[in-house]
PDB file of N, CA and C in Angstrom:
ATOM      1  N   UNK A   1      -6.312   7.235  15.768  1.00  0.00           N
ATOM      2  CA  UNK A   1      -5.326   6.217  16.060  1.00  0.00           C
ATOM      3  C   UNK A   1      -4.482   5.964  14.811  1.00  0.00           C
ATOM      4  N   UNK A   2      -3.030   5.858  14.806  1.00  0.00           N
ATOM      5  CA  UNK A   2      -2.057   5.768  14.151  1.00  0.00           C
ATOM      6  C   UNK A   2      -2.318   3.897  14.077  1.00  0.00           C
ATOM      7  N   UNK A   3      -2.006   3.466  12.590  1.00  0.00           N
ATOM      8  CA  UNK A   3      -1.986   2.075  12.297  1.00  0.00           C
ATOM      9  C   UNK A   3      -0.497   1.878  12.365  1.00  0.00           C
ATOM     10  N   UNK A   4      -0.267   0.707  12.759  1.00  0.00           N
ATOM     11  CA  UNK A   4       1.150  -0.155  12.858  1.00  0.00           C
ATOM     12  C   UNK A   4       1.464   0.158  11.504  1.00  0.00           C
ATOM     13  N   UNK A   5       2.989   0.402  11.061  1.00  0.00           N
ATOM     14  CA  UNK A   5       3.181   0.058   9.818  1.00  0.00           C
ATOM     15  C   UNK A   5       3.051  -1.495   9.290  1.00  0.00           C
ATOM     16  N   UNK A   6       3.313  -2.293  10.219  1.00  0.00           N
ATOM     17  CA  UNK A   6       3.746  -3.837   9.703  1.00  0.00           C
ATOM     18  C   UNK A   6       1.892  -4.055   9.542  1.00  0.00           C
ATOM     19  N   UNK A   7       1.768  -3.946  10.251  1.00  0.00           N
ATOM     20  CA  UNK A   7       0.273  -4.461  10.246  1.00  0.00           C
ATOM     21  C   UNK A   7      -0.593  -4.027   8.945  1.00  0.00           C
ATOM     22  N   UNK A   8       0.044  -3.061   8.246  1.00  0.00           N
ATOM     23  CA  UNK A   8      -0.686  -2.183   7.564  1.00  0.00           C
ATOM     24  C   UNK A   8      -0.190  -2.763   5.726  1.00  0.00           C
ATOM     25  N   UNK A   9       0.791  -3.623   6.038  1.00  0.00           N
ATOM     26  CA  UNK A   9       1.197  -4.155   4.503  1.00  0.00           C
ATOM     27  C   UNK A   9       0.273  -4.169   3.755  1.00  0.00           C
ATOM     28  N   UNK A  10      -0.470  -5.437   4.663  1.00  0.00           N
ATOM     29  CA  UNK A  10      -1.369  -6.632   3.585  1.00  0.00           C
ATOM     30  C   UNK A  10      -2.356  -5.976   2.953  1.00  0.00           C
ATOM     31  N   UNK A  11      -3.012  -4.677   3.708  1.00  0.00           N
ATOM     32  CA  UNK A  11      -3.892  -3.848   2.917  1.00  0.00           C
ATOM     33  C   UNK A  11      -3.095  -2.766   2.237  1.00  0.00           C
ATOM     34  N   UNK A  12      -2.418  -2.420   2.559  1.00  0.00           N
ATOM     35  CA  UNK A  12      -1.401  -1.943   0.742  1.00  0.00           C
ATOM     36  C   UNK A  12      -1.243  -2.839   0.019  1.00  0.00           C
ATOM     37  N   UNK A  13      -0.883  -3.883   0.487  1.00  0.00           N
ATOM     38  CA  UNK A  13      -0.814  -4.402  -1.147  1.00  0.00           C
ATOM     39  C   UNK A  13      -2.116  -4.813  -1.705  1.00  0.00           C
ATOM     40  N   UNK A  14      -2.989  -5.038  -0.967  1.00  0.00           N
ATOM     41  CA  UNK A  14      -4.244  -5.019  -1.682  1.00  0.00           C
ATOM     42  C   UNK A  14      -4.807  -3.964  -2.838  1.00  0.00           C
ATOM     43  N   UNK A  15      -4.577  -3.040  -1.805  1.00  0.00           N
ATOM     44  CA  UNK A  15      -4.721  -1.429  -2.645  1.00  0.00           C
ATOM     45  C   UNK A  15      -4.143  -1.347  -3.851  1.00  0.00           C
ATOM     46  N   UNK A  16      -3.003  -1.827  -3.640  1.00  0.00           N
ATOM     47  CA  UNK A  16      -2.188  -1.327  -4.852  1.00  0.00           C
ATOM     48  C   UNK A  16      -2.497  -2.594  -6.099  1.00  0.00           C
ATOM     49  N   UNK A  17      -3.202  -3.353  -5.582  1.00  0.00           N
ATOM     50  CA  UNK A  17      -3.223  -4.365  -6.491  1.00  0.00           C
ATOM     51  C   UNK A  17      -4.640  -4.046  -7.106  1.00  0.00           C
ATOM     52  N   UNK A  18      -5.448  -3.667  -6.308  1.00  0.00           N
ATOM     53  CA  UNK A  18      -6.881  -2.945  -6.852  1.00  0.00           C
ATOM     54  C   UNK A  18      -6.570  -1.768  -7.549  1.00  0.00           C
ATOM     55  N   UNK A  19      -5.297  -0.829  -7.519  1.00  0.00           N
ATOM     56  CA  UNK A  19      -4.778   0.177  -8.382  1.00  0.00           C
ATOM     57  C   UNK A  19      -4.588  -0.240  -9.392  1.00  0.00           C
ATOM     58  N   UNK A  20      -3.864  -1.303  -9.979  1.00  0.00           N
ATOM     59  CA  UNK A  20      -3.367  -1.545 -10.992  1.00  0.00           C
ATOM     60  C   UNK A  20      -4.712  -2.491 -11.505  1.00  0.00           C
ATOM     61  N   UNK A  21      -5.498  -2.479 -11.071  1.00  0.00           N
ATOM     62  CA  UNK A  21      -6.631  -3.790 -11.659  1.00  0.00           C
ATOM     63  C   UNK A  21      -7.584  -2.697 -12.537  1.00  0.00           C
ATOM     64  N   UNK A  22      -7.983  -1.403 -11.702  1.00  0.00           N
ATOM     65  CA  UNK A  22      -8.596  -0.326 -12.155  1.00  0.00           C
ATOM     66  C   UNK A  22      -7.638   0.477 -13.413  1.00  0.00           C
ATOM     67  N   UNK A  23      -6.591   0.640 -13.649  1.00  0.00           N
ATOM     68  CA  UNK A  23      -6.026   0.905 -14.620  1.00  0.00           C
ATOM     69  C   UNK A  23      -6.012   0.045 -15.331  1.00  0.00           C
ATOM     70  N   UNK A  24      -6.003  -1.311 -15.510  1.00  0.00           N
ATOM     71  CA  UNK A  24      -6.674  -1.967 -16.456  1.00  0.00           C
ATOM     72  C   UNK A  24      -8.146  -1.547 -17.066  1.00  0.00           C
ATOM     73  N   UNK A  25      -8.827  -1.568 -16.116  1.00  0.00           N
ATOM     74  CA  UNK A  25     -10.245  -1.419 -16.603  1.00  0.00           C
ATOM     75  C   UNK A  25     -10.469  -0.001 -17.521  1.00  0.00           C
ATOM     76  N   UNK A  26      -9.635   0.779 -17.061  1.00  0.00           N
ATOM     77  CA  UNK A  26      -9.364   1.922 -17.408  1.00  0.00           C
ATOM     78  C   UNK A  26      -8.743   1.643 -18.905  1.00  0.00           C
ATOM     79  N   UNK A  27      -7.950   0.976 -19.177  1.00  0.00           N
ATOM     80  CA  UNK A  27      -7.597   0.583 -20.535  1.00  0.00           C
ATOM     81  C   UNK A  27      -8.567   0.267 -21.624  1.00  0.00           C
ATOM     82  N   UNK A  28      -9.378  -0.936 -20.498  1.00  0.00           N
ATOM     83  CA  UNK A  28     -10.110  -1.736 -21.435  1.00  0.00           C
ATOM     84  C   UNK A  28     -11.427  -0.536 -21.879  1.00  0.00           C
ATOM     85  N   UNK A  29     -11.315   0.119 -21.484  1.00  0.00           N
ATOM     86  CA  UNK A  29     -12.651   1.433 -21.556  1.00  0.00           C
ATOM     87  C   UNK A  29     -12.192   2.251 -23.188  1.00  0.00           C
ATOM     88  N   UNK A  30     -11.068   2.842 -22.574  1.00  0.00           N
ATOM     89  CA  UNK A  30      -9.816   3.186 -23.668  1.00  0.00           C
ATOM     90  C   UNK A  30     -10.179   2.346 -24.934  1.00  0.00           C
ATOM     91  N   UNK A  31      -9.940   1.317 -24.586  1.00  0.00           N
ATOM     92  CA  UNK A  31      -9.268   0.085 -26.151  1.00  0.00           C
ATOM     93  C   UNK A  31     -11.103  -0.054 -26.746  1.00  0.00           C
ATOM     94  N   UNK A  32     -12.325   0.500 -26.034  1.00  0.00           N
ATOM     95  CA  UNK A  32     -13.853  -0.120 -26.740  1.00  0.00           C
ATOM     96  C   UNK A  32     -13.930  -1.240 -25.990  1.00  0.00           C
ATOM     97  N   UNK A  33     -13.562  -1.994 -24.586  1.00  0.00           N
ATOM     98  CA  UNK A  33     -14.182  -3.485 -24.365  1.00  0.00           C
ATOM     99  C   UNK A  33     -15.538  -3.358 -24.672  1.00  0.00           C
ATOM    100  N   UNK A  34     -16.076  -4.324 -24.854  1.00  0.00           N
ATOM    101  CA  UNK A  34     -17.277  -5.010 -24.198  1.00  0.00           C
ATOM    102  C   UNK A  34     -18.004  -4.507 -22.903  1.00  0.00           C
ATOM    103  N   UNK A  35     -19.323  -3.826 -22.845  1.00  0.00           N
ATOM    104  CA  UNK A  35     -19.237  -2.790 -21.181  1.00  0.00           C
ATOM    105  C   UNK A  35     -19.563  -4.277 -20.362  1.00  0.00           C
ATOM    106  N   UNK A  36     -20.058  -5.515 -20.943  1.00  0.00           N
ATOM    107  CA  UNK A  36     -20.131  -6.647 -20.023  1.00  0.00           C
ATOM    108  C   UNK A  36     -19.381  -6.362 -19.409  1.00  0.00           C
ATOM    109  N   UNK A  37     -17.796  -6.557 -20.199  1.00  0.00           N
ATOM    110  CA  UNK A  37     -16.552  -6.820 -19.471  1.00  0.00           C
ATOM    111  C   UNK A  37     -15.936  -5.701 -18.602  1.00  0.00           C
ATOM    112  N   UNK A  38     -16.483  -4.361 -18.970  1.00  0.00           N
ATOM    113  CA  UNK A  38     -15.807  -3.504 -18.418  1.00  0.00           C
ATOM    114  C   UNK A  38     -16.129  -3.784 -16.982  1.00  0.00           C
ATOM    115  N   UNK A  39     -17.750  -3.910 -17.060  1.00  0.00           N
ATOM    116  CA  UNK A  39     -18.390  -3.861 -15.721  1.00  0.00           C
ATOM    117  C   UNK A  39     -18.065  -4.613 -14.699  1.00  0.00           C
ATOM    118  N   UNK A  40     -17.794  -6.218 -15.193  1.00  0.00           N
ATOM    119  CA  UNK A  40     -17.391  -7.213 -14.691  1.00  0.00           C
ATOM    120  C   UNK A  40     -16.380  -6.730 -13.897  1.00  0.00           C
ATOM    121  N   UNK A  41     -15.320  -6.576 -14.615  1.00  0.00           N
ATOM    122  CA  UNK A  41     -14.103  -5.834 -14.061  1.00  0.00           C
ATOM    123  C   UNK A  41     -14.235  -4.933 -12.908  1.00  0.00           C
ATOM    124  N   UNK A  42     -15.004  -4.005 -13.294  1.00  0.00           N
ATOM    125  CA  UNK A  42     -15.192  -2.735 -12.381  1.00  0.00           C
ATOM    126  C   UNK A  42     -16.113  -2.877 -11.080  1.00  0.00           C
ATOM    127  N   UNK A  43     -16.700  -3.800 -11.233  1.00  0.00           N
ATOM    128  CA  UNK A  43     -17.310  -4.783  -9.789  1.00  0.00           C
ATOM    129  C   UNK A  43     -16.358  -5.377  -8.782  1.00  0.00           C
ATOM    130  N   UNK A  44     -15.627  -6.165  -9.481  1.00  0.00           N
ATOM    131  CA  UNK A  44     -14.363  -6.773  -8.913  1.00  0.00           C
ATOM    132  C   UNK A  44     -13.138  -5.580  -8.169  1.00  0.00           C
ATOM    133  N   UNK A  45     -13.376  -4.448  -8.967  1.00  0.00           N
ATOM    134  CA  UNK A  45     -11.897  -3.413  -8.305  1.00  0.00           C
ATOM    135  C   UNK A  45     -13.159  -2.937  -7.322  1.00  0.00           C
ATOM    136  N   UNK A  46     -14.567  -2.486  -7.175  1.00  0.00           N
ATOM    137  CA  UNK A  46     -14.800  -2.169  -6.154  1.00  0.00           C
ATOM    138  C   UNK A  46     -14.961  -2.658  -4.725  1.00  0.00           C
ATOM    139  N   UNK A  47     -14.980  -4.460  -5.335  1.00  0.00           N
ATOM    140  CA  UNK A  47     -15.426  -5.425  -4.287  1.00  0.00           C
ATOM    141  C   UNK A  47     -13.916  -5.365  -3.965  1.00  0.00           C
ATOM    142  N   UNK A  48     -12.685  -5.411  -4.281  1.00  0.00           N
ATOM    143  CA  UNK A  48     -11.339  -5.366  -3.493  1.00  0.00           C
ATOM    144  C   UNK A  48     -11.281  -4.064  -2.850  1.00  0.00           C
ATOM    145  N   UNK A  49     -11.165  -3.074  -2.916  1.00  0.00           N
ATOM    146  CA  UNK A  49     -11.116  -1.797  -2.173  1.00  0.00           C
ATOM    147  C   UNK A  49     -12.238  -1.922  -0.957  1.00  0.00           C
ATOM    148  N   UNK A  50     -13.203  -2.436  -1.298  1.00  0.00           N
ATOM    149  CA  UNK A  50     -14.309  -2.703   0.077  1.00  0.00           C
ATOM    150  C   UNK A  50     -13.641  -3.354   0.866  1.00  0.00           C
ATOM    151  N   UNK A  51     -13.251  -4.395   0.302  1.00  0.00           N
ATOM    152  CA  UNK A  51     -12.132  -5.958   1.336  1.00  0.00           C
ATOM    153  C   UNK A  51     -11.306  -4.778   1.894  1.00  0.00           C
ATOM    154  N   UNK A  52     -10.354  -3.965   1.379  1.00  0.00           N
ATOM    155  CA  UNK A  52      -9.475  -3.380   2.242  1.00  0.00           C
ATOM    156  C   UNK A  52      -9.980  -2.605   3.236  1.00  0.00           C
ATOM    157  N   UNK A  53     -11.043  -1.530   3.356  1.00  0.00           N
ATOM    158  CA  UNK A  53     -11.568  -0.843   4.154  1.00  0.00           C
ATOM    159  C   UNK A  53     -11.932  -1.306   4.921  1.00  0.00           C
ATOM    160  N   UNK A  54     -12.328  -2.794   4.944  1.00  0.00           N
ATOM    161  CA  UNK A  54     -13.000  -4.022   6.242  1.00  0.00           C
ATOM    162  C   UNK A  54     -11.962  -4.357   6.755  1.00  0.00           C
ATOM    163  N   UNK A  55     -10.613  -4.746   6.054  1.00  0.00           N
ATOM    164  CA  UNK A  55      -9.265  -4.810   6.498  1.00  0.00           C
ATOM    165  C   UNK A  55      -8.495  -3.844   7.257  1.00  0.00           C
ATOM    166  N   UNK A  56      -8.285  -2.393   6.478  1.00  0.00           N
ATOM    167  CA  UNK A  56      -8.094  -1.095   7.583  1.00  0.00           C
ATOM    168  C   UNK A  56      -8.959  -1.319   9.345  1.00  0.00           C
ATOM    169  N   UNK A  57     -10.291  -1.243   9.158  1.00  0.00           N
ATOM    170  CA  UNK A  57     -11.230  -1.144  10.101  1.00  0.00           C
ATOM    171  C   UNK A  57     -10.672  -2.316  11.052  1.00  0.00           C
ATOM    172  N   UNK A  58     -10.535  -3.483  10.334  1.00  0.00           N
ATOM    173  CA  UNK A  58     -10.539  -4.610  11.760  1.00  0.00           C
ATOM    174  C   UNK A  58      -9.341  -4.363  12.375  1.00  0.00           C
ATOM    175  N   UNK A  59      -8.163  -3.864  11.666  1.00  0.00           N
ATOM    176  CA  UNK A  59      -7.007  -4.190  11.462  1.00  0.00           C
ATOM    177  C   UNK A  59      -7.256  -3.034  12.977  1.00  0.00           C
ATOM    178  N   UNK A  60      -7.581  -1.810  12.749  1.00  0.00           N
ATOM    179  CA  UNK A  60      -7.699  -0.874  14.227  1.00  0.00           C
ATOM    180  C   UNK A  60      -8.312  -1.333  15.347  1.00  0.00           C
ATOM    181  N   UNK A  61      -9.305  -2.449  14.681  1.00  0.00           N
ATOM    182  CA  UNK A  61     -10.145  -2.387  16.287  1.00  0.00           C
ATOM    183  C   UNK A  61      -9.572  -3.379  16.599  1.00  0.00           C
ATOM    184  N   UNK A  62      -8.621  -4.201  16.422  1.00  0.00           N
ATOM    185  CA  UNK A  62      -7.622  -5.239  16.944  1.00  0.00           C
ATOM    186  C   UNK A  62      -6.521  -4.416  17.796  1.00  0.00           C
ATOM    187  N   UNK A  63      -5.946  -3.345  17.225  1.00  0.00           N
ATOM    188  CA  UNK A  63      -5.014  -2.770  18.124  1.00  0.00           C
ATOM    189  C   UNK A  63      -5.463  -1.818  18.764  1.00  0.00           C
ATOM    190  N   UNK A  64      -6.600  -1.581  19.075  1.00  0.00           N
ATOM    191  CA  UNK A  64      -7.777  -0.725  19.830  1.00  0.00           C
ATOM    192  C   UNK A  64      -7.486  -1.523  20.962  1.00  0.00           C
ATOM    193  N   UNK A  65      -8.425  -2.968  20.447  1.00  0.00           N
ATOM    194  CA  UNK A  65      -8.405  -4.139  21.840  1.00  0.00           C
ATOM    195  C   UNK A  65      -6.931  -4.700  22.596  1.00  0.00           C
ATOM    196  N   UNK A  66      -6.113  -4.786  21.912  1.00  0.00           N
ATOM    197  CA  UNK A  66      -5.084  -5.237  22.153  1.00  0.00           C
ATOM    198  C   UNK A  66      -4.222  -4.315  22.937  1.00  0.00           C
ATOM    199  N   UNK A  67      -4.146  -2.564  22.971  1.00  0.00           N
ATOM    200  CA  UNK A  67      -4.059  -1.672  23.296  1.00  0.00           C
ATOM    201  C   UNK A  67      -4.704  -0.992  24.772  1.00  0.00           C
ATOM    202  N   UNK A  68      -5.811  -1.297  24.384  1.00  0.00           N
ATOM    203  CA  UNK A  68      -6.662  -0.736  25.485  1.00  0.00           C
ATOM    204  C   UNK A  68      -7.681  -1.467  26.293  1.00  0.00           C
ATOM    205  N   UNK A  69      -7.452  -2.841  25.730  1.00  0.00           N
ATOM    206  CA  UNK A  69      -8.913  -3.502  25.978  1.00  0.00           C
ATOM    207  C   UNK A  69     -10.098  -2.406  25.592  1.00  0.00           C
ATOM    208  N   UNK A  70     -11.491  -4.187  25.369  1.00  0.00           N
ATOM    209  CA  UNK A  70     -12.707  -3.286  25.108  1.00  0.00           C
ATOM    210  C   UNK A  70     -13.388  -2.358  25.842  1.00  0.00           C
ATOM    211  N   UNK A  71     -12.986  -1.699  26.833  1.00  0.00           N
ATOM    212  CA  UNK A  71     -13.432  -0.341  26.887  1.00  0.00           C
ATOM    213  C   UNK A  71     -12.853   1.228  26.415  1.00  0.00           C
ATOM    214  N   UNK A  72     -11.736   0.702  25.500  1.00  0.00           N
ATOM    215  CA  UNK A  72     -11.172   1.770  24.727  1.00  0.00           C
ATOM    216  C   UNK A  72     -11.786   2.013  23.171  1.00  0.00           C
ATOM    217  N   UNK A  73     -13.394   1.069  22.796  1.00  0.00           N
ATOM    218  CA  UNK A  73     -13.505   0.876  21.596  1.00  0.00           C
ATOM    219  C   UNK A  73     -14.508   1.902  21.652  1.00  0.00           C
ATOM    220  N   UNK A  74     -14.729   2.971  21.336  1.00  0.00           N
ATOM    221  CA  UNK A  74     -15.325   3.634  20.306  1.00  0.00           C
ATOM    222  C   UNK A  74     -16.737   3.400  19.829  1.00  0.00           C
ATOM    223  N   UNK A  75     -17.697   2.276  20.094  1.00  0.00           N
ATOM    224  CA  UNK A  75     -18.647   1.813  19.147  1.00  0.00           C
ATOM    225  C   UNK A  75     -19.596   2.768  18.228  1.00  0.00           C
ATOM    226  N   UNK A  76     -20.044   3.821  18.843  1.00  0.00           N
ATOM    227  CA  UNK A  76     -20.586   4.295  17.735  1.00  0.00           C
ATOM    228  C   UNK A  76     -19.675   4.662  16.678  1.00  0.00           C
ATOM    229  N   UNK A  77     -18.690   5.086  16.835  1.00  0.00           N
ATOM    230  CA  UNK A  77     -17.432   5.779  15.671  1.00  0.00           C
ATOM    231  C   UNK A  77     -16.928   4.102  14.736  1.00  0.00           C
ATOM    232  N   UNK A  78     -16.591   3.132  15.505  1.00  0.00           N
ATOM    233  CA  UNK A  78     -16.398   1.980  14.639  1.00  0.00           C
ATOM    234  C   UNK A  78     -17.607   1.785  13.706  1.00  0.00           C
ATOM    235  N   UNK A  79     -19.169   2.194  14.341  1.00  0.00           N
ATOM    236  CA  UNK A  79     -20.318   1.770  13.497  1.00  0.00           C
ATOM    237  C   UNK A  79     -20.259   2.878  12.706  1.00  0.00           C
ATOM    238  N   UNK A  80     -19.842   3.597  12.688  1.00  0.00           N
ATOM    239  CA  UNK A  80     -19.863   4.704  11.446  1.00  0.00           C
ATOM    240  C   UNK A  80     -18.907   4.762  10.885  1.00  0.00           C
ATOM    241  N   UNK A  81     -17.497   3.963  10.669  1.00  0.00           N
ATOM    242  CA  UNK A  81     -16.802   3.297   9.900  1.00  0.00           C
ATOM    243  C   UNK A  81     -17.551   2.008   8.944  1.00  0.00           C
ATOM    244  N   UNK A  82     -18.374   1.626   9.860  1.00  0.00           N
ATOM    245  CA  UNK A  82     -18.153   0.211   8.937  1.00  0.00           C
ATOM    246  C   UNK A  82     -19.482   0.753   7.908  1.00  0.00           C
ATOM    247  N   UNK A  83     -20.384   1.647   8.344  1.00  0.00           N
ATOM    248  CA  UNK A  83     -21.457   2.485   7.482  1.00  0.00           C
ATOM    249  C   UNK A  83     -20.940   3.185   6.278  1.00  0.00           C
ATOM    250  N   UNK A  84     -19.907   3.369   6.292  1.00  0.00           N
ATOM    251  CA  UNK A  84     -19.380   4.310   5.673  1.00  0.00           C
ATOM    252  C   UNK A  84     -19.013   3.436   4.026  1.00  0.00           C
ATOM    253  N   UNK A  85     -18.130   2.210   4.705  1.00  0.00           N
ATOM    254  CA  UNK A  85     -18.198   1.258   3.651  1.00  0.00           C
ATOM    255  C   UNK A  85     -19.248   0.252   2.731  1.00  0.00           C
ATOM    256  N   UNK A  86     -20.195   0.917   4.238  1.00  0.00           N
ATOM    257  CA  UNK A  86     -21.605  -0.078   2.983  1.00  0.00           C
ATOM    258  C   UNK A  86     -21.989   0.260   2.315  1.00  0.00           C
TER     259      UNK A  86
END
């Protein structure tokens, strides 16, 4: 299934904001941080990229339902999406 473009912003810009958070961290690795801090950091860019993949995922099975109603959903394939992210 093809995602809406409009629908599909809010998790780009997430992405891209978890892009630029990881090139930080990527700096701070570069510059000697603190691995506290690196880590800290690098927890946080993985916990946003997770948020988006939960975001992608719902974001389909909304226009799954909305589309097809729930007998167009997929469940084992959605449960092996959301496996995928755990």
């Amino acid at each position: 299934m093809r995602l809406e473009s409009d629908e599909m912003k809010l998790v780009i810009t997430r992405m891209k904001r978890a892009h630029g958070h990881l090139a930080g961290v990527i700096r701070m690795m570069e510059e000697g941080a603190e691995c506290e801090d690196v880590l800290t950091q690098l927890a946080a860019v993985n916990k946003a990229l997770s948020r988006s993949g939960f975001a992608l995922v719902t974001t389909g099975l909304q226009q799954c339902l909305a589309t097809g109603g729930p007998d167009s959903v997929d469940t084992k394939k959605l449960e092996k999406l959301f496996l995928a992210l755990a």
